[in-house]
PDB file of N, CA and C in Angstrom:
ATOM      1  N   UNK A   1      -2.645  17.549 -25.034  1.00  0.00           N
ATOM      2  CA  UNK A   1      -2.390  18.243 -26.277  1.00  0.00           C
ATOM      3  C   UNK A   1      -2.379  17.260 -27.443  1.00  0.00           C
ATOM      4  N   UNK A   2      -1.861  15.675 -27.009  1.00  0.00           N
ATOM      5  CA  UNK A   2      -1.801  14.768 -28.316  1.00  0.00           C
ATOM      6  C   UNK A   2      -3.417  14.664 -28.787  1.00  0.00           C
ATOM      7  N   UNK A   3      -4.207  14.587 -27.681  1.00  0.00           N
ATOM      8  CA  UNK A   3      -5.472  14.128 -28.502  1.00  0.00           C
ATOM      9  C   UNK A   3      -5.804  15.405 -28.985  1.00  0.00           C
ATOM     10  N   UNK A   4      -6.238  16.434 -28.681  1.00  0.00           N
ATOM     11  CA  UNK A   4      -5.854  18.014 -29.363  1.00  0.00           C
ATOM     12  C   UNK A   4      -5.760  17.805 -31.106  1.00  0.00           C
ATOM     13  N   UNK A   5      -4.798  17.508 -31.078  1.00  0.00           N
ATOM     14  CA  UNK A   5      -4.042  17.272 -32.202  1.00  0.00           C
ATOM     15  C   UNK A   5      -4.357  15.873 -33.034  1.00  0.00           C
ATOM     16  N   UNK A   6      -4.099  15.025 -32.555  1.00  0.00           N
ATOM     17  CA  UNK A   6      -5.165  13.863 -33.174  1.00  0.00           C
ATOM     18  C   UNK A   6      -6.945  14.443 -33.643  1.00  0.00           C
ATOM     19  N   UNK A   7      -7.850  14.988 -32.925  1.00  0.00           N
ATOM     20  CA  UNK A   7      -9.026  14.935 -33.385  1.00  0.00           C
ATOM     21  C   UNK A   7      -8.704  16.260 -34.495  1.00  0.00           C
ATOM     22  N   UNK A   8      -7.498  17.163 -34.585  1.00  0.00           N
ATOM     23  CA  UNK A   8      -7.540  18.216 -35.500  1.00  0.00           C
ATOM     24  C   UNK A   8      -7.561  17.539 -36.778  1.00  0.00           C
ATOM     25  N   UNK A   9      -6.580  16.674 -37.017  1.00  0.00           N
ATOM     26  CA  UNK A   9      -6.043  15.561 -37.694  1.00  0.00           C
ATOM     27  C   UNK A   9      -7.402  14.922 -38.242  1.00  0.00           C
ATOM     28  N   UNK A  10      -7.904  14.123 -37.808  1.00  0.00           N
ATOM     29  CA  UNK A  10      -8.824  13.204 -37.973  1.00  0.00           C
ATOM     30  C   UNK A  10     -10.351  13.632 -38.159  1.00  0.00           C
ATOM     31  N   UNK A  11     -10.411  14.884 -37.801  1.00  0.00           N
ATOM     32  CA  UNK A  11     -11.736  15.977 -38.329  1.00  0.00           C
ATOM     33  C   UNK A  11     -11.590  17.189 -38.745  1.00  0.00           C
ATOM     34  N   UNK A  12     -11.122  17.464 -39.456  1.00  0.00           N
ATOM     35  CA  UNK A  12     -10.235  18.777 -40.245  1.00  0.00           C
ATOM     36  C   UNK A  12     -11.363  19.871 -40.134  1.00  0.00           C
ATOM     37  N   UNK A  13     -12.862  19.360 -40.921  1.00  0.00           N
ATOM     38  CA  UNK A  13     -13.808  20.107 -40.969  1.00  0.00           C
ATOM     39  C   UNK A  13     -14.319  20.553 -39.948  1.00  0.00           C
ATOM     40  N   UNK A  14     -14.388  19.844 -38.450  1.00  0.00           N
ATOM     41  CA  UNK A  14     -14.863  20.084 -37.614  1.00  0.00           C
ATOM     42  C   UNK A  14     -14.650  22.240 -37.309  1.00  0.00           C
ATOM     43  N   UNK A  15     -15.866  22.374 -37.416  1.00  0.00           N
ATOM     44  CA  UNK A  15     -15.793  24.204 -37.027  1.00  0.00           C
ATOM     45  C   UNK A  15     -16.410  24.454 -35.986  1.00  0.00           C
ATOM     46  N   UNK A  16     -17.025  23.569 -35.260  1.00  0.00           N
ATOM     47  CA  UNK A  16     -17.754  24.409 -33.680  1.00  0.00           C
ATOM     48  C   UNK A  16     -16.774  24.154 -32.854  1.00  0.00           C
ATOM     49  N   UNK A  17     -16.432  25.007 -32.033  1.00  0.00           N
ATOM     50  CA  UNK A  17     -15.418  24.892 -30.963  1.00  0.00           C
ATOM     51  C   UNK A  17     -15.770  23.860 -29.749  1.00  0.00           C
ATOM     52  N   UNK A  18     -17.148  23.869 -29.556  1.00  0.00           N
ATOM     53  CA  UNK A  18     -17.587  23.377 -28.264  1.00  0.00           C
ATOM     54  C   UNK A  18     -17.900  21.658 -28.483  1.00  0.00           C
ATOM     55  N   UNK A  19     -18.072  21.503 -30.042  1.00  0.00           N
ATOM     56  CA  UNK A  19     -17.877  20.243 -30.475  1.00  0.00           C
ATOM     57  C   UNK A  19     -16.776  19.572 -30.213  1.00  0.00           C
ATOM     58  N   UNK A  20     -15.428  20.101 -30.747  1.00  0.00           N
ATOM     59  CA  UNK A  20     -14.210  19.823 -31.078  1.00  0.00           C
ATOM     60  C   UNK A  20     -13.688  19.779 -29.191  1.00  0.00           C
ATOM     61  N   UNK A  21     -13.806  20.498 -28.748  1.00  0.00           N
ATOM     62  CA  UNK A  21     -13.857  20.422 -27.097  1.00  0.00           C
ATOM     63  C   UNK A  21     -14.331  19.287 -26.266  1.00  0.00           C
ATOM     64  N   UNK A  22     -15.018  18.977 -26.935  1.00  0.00           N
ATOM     65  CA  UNK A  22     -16.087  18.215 -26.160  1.00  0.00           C
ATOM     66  C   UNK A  22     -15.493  16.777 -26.326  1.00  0.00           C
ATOM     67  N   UNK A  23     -15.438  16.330 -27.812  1.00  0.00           N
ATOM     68  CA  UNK A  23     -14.387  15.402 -28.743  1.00  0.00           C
ATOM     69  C   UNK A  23     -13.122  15.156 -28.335  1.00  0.00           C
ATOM     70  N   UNK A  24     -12.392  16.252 -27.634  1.00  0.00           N
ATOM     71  CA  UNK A  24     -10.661  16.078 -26.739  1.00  0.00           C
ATOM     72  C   UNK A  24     -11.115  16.150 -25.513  1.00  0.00           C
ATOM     73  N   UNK A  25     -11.651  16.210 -24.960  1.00  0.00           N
ATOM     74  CA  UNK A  25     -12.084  15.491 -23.369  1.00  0.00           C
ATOM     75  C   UNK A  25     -12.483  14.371 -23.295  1.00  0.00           C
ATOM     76  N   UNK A  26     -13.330  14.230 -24.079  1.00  0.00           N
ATOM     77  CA  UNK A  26     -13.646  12.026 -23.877  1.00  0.00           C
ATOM     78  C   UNK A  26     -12.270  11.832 -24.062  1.00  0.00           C
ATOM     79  N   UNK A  27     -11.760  12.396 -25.360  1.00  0.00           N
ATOM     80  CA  UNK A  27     -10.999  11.337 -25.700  1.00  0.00           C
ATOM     81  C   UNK A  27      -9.620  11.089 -24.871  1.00  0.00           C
ATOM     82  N   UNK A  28      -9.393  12.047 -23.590  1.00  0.00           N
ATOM     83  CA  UNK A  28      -8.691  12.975 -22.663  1.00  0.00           C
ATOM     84  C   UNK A  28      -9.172  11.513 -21.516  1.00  0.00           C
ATOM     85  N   UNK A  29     -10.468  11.843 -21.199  1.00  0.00           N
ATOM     86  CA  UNK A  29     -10.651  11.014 -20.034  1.00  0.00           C
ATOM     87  C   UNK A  29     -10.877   9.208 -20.729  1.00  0.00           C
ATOM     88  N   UNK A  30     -10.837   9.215 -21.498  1.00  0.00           N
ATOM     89  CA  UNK A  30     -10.920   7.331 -22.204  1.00  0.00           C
ATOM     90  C   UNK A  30      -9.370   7.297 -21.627  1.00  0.00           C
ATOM     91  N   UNK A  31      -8.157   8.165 -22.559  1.00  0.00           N
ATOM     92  CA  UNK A  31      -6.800   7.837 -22.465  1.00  0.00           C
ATOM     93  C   UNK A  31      -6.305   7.495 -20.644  1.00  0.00           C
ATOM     94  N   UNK A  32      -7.304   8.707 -20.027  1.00  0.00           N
ATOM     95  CA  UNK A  32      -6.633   8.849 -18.752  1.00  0.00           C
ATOM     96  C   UNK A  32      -7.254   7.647 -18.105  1.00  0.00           C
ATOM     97  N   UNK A  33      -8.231   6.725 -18.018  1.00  0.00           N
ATOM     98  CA  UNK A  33      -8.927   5.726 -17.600  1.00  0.00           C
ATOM     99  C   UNK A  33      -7.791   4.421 -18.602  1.00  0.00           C
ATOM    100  N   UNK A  34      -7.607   4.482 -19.146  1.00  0.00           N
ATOM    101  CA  UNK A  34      -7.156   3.294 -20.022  1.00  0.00           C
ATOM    102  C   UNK A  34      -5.173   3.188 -19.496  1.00  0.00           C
ATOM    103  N   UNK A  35      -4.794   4.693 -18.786  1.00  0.00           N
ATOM    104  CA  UNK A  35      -3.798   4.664 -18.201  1.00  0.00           C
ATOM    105  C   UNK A  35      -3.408   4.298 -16.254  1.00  0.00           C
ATOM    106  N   UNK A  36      -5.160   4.602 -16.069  1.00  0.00           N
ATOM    107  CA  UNK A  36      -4.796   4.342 -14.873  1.00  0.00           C
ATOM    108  C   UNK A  36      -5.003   2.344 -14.571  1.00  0.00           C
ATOM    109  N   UNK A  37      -5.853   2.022 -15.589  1.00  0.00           N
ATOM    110  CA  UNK A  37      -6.363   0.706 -15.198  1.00  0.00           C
ATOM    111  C   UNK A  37      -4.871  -0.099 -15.564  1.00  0.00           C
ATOM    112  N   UNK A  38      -3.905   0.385 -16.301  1.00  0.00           N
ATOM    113  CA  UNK A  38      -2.477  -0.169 -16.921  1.00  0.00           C
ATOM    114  C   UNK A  38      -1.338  -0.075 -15.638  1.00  0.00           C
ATOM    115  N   UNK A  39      -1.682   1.108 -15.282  1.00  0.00           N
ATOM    116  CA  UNK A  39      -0.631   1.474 -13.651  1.00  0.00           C
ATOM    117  C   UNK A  39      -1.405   0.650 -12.431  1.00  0.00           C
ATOM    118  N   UNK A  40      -2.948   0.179 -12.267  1.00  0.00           N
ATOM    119  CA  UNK A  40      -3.211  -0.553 -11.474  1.00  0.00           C
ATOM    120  C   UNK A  40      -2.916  -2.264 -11.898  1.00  0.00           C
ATOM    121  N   UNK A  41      -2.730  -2.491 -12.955  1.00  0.00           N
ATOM    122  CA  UNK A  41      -2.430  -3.894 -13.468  1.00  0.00           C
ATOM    123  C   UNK A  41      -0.236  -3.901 -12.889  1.00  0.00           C
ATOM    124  N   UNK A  42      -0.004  -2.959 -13.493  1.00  0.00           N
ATOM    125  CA  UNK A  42       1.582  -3.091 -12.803  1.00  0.00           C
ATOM    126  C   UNK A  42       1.558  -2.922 -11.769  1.00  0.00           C
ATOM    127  N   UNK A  43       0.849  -2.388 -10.930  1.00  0.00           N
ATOM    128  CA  UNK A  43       0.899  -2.438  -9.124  1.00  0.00           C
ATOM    129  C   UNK A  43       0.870  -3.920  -8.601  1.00  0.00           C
ATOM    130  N   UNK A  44      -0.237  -4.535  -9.306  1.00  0.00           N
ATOM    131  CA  UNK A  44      -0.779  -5.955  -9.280  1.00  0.00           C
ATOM    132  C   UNK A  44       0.642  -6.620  -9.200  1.00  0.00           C
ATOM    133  N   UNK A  45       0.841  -7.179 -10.336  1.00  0.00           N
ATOM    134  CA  UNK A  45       1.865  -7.502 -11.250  1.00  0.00           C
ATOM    135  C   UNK A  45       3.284  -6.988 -10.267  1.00  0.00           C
ATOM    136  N   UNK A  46       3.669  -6.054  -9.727  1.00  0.00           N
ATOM    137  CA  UNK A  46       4.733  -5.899  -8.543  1.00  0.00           C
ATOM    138  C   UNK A  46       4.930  -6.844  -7.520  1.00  0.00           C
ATOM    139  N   UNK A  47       3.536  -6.596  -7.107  1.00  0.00           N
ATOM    140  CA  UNK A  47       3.148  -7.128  -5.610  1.00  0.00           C
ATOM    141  C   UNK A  47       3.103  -8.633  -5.596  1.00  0.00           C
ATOM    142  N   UNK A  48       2.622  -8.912  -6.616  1.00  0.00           N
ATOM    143  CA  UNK A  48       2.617 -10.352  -7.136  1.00  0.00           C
ATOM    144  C   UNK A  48       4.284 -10.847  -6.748  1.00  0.00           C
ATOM    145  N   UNK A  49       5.179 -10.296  -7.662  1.00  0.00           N
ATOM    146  CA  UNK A  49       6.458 -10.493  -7.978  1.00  0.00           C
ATOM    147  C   UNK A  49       6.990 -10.337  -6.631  1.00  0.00           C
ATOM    148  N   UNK A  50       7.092  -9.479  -6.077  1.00  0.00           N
ATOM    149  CA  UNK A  50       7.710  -9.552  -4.422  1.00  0.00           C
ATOM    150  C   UNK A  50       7.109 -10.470  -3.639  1.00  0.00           C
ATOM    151  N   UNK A  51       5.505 -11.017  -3.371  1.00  0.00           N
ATOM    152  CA  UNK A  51       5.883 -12.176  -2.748  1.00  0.00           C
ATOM    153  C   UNK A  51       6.123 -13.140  -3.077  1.00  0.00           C
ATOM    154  N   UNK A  52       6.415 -13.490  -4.778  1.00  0.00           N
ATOM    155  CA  UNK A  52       7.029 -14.831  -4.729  1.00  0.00           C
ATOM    156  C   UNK A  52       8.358 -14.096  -4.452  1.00  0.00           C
ATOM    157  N   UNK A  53       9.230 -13.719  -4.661  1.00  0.00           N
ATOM    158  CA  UNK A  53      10.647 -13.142  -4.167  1.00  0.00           C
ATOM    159  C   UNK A  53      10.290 -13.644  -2.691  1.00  0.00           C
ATOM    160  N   UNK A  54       9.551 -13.432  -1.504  1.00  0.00           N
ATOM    161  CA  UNK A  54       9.670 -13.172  -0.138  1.00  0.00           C
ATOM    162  C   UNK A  54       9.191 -15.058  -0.147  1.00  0.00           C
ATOM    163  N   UNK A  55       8.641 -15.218  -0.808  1.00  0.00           N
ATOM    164  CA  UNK A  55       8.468 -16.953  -0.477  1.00  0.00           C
ATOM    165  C   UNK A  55       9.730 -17.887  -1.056  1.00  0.00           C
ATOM    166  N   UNK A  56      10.043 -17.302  -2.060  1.00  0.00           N
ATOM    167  CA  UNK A  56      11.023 -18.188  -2.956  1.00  0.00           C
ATOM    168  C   UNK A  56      12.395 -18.230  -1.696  1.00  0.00           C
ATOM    169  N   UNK A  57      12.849 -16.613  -1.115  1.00  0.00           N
ATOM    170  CA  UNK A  57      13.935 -16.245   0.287  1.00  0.00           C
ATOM    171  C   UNK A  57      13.371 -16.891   1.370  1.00  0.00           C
ATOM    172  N   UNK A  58      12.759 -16.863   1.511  1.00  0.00           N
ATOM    173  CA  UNK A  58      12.204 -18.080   2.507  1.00  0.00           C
ATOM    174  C   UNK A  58      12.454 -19.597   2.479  1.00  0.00           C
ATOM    175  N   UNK A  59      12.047 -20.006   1.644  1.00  0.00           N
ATOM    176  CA  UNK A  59      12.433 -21.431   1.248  1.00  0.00           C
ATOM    177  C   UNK A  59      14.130 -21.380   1.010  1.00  0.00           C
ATOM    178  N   UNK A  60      14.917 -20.380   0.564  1.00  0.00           N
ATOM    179  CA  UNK A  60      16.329 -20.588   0.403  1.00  0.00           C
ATOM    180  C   UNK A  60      16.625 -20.684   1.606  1.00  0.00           C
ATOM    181  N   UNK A  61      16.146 -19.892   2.562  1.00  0.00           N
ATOM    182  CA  UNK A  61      16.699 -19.453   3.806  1.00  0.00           C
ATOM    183  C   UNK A  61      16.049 -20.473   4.351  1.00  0.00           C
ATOM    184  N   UNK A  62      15.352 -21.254   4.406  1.00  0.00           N
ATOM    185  CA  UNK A  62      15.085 -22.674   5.919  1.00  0.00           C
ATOM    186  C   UNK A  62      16.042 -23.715   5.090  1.00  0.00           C
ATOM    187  N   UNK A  63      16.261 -24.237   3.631  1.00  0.00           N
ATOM    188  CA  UNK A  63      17.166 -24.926   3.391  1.00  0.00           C
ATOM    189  C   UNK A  63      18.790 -24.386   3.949  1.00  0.00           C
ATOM    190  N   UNK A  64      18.589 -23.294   3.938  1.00  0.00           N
ATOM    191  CA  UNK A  64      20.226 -23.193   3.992  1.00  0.00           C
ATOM    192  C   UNK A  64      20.400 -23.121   5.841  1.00  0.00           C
ATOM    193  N   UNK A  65      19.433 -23.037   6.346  1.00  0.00           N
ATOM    194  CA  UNK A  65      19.488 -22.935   8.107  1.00  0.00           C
ATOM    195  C   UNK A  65      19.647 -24.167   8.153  1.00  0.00           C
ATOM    196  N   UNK A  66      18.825 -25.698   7.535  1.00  0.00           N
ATOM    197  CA  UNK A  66      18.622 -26.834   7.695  1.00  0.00           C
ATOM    198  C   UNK A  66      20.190 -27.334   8.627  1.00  0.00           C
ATOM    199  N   UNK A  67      19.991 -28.660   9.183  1.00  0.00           N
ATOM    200  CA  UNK A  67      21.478 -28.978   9.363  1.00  0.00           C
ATOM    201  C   UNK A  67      21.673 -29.374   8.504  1.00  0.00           C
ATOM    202  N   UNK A  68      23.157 -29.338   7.920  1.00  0.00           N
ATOM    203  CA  UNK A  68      23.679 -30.476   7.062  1.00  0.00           C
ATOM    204  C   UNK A  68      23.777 -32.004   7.630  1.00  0.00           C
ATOM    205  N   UNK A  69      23.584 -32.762   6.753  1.00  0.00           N
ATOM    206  CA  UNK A  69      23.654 -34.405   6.923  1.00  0.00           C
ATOM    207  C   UNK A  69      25.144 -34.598   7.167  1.00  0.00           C
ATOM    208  N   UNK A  70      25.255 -35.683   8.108  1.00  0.00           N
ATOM    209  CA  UNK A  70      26.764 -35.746   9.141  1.00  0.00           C
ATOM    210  C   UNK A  70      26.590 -37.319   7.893  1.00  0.00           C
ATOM    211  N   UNK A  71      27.899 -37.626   7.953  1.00  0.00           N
ATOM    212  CA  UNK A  71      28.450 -39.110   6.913  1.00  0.00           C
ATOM    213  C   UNK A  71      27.711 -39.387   5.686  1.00  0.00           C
ATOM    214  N   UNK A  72      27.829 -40.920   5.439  1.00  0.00           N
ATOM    215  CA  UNK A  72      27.238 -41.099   4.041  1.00  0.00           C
ATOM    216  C   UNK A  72      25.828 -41.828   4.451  1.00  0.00           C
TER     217      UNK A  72
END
């Protein structure tokens, strides 16, 4: 409905229906392509972040298994 409303906005004159239709579907499927490539970059960007989390717990966890050093 926003782009709807944006191309009403931005082409006032526009009078063929099938024009103005035609004009909120690109601009419908650009938005919906430009939203999915943003939700596949944060999927990225997650997955990324959890395995350094699962490497970073790893490395805490063999230091902290390590033995401790006995005297000086």
């Amino acid at each position: 409905m926003k782009a709807a409303v944006q191309v009403g906005r931005e082409l006032p004159g526009l009078l063929i229906e099938d024009e103005r239709r035609r004009i909120v579907e690109e601009r419908l499927r650009e938005q919906s392509a430009a939203e999915a490539e943003d939700l596949v970059r944060r999927h990225e960007r997650a997955r990324h972040d959890r395995r350094a989390v699962d490497v970073a717990g790893g490395q805490v966890g063999s230091w902290m298994s390590a033995p401790a050093p006995i005297g000086p």
